[in-house]
N, C-alpha and C. Protein backbone atom coordinates (compact mmCIF):
# COMPACT_ATOMS: atom_id res chain seq x y z
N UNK A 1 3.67 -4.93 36.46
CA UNK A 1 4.56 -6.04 36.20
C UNK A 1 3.82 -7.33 36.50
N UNK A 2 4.16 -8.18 35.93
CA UNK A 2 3.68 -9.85 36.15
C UNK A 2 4.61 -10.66 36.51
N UNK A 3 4.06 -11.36 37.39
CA UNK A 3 4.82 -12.31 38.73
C UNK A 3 4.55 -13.64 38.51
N UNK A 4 5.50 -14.28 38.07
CA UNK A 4 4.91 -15.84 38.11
C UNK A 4 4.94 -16.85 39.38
N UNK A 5 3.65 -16.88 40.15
CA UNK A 5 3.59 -17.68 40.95
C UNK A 5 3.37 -19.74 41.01
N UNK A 6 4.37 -19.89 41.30
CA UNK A 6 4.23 -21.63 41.39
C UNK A 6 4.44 -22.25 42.86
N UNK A 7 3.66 -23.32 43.07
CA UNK A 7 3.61 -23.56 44.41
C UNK A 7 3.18 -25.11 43.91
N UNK A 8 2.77 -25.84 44.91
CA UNK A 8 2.56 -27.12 45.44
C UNK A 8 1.63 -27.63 46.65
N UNK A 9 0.84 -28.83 46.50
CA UNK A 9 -0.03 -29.28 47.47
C UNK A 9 -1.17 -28.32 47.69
N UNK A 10 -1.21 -28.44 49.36
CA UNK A 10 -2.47 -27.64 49.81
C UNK A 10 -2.75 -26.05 48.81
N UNK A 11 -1.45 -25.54 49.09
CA UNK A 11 -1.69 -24.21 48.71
C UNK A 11 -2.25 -24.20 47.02
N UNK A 12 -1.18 -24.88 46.35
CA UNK A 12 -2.42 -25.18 44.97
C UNK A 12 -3.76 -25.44 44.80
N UNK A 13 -4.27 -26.35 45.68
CA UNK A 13 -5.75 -26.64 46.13
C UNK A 13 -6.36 -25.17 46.44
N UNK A 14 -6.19 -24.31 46.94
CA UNK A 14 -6.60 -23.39 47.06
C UNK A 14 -6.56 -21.78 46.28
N UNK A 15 -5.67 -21.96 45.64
CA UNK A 15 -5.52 -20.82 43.59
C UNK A 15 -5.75 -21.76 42.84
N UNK A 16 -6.32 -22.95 43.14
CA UNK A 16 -6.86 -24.00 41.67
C UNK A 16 -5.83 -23.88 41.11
N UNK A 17 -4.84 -24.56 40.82
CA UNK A 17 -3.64 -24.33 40.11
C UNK A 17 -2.29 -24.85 40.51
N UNK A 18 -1.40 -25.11 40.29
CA UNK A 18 -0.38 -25.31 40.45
C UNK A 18 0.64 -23.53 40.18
N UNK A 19 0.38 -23.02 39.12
CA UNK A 19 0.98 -21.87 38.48
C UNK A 19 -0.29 -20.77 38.26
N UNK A 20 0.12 -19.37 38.68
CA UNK A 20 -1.10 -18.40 38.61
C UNK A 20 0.10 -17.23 38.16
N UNK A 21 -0.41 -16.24 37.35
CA UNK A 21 0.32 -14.97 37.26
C UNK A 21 -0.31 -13.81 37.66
N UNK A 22 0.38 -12.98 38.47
CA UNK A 22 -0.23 -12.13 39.46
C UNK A 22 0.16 -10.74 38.96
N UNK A 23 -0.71 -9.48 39.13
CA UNK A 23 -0.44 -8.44 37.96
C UNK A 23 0.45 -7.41 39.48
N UNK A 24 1.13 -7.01 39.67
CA UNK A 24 1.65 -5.96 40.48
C UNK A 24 2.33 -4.62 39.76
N UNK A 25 2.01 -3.67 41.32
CA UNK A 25 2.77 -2.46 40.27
C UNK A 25 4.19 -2.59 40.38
N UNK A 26 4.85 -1.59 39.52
CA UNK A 26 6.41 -1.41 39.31
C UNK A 26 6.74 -1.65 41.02
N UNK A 27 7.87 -2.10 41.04
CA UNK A 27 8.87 -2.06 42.01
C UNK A 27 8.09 -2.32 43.33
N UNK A 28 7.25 -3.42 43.24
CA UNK A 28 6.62 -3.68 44.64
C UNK A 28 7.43 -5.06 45.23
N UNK A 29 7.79 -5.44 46.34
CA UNK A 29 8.13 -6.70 46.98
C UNK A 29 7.11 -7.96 47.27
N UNK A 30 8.00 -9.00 48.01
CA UNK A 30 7.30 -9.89 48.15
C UNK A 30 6.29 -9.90 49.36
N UNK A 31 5.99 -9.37 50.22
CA UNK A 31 5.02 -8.73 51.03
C UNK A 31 3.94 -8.28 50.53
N UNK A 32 3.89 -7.16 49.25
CA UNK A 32 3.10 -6.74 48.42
C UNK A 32 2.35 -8.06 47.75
N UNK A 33 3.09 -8.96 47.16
CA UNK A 33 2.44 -10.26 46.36
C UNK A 33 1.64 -10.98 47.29
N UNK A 34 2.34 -10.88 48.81
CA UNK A 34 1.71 -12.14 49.48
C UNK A 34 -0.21 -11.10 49.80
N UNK A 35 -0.07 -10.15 49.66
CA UNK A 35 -0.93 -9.46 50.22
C UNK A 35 -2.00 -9.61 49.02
N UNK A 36 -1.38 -9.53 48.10
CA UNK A 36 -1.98 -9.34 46.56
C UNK A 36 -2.78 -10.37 46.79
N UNK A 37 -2.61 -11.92 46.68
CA UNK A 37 -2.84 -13.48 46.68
C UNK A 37 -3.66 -12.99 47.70
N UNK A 38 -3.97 -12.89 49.05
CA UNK A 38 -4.56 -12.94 50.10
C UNK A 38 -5.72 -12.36 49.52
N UNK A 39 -5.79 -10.87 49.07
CA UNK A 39 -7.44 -10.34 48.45
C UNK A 39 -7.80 -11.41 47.69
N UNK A 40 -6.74 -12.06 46.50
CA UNK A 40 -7.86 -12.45 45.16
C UNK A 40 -8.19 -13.89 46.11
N UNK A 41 -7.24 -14.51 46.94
CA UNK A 41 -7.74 -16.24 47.49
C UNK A 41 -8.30 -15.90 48.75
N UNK A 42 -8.19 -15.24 49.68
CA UNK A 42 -8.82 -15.01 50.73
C UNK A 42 -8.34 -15.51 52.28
N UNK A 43 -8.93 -15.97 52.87
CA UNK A 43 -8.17 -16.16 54.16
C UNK A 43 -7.49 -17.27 54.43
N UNK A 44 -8.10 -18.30 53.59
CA UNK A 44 -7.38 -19.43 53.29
C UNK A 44 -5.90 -20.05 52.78
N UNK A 45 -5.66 -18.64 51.82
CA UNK A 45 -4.11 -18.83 51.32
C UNK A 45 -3.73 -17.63 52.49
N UNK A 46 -4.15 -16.90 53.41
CA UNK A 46 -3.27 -16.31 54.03
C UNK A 46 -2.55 -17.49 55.18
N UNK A 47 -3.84 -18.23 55.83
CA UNK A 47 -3.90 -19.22 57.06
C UNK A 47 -3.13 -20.18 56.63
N UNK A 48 -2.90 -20.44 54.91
CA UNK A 48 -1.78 -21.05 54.50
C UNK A 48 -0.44 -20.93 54.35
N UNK A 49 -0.39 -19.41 54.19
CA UNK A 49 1.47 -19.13 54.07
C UNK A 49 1.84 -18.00 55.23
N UNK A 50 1.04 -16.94 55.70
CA UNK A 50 1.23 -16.10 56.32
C UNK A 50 0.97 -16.08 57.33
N UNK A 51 1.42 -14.90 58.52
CA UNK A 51 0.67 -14.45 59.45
C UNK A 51 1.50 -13.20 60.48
N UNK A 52 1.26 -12.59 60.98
CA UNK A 52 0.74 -11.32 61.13
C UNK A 52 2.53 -10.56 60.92
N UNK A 53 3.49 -11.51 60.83
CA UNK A 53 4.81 -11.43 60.82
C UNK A 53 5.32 -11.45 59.25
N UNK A 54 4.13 -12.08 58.08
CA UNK A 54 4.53 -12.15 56.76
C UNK A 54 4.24 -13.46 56.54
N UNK A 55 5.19 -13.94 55.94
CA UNK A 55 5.62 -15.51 56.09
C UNK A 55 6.47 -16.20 56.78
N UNK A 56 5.96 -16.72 57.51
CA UNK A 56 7.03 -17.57 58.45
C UNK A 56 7.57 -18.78 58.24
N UNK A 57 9.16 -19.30 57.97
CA UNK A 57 9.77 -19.92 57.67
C UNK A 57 9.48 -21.36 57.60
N UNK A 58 8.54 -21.24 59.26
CA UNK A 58 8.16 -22.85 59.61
C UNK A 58 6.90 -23.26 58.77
N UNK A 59 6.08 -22.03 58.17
CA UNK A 59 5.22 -22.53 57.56
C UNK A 59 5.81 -22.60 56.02
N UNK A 60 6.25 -21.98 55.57
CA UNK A 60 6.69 -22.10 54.06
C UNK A 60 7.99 -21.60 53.78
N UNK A 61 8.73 -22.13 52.45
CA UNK A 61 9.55 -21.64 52.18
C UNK A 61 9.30 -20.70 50.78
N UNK A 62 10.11 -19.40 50.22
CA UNK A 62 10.10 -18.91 49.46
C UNK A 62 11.19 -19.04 48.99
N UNK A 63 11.09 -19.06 47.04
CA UNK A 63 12.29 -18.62 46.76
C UNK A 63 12.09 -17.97 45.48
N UNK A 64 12.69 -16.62 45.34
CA UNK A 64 12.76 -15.76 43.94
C UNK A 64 13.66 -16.08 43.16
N UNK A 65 13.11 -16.93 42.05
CA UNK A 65 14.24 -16.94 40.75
C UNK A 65 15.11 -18.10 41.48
N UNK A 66 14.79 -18.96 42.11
CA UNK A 66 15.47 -20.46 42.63
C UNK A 66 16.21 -19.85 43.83
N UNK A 67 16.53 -18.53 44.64
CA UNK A 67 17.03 -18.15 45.90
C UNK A 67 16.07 -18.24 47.05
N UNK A 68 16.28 -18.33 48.40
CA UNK A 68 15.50 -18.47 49.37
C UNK A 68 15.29 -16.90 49.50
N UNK A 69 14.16 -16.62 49.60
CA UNK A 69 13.79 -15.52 49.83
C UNK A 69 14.11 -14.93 50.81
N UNK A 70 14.80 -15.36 52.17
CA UNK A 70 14.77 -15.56 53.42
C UNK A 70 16.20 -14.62 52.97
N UNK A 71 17.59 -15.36 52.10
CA UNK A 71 18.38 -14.76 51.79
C UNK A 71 18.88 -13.40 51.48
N UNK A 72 17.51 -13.22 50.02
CA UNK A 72 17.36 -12.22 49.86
C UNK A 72 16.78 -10.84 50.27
N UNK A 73 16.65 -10.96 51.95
CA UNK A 73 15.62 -9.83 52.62
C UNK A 73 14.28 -9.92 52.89
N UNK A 74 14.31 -11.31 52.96
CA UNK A 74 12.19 -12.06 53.20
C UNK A 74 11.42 -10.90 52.93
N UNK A 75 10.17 -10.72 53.32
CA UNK A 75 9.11 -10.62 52.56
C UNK A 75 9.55 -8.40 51.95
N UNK A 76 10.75 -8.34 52.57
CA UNK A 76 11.11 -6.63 52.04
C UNK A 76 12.26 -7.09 50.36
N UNK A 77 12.03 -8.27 49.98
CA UNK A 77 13.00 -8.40 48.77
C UNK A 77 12.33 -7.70 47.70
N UNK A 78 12.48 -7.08 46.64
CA UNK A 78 11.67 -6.38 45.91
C UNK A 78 11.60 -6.83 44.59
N UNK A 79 10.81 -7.18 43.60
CA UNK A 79 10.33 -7.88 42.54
C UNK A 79 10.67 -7.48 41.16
N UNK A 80 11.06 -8.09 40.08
CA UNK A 80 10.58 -7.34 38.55
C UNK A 80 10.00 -7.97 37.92
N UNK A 81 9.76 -7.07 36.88
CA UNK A 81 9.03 -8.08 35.72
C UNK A 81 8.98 -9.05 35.60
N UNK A 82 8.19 -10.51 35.40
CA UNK A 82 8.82 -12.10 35.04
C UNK A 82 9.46 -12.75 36.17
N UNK A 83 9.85 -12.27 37.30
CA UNK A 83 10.03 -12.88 38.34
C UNK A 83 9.42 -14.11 38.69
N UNK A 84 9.86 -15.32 38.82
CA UNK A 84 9.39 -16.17 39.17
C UNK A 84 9.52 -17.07 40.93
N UNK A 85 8.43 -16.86 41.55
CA UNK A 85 8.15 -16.96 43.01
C UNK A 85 7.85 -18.30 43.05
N UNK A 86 8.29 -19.12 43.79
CA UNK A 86 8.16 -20.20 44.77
C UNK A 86 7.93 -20.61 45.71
N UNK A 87 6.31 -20.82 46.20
CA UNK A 87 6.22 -21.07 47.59
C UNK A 87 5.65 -22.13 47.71
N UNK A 88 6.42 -22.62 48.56
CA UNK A 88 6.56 -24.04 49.11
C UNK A 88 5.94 -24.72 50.69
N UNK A 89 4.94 -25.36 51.15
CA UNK A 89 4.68 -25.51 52.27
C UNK A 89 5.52 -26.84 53.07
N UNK A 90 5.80 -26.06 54.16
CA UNK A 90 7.15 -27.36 55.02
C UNK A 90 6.03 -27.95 55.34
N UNK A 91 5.92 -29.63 55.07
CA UNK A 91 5.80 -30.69 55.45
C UNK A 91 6.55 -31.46 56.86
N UNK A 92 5.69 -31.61 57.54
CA UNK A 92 6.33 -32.54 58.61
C UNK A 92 5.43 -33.53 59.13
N UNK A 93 5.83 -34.28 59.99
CA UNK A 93 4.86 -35.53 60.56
C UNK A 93 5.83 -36.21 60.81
N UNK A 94 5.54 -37.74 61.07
CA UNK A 94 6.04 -38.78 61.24
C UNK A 94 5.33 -39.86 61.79
């Protein structure tokens, strides 16, 4: 199945891209994708969205098909065809 990944900022800087499509097998979740991204980008998109817990909220937000992923069972939500993924990095400062 193919996953359409779109994201923003840093994390684009690092899949060259704004939008990438990611090939997975049948009926894998979002854990599986984040893992997927991590082989083809490397440690850099992991140190960007993940860590040893998945994805953590404070670092990014997800959302499948415009839902927070968080909603739908975080990184155990499970994927189909054309799915379109959203990950987003929380910004803060001041």
């Amino acid at each position: 199945m193919i996953i359409q990944v779109r994201t923003v900022h840093v994390i684009a800087k690092i899949i060259s891209g704004r939008k990438v499509f990611i090939e997975l097998p049948d009926a894998s979740n979002l854990h599986a994708l984040l893992r997927e991204m991590t082989r083809l980008y490397g440690q850099e998109f992991y140190d960007a969205v993940c860590d040893e817990t998945g994805y953590p909220e404070n670092k990014v937000a997800v959302l499948v098909n415009g839902t927070s992923a968080a909603v739908l069972g975080g990184a155990a939500v499970r994927l189909k065809d054309g799915d379109d993924v959203l990950i987003l990095p929380i910004i803060s400062g001041g």
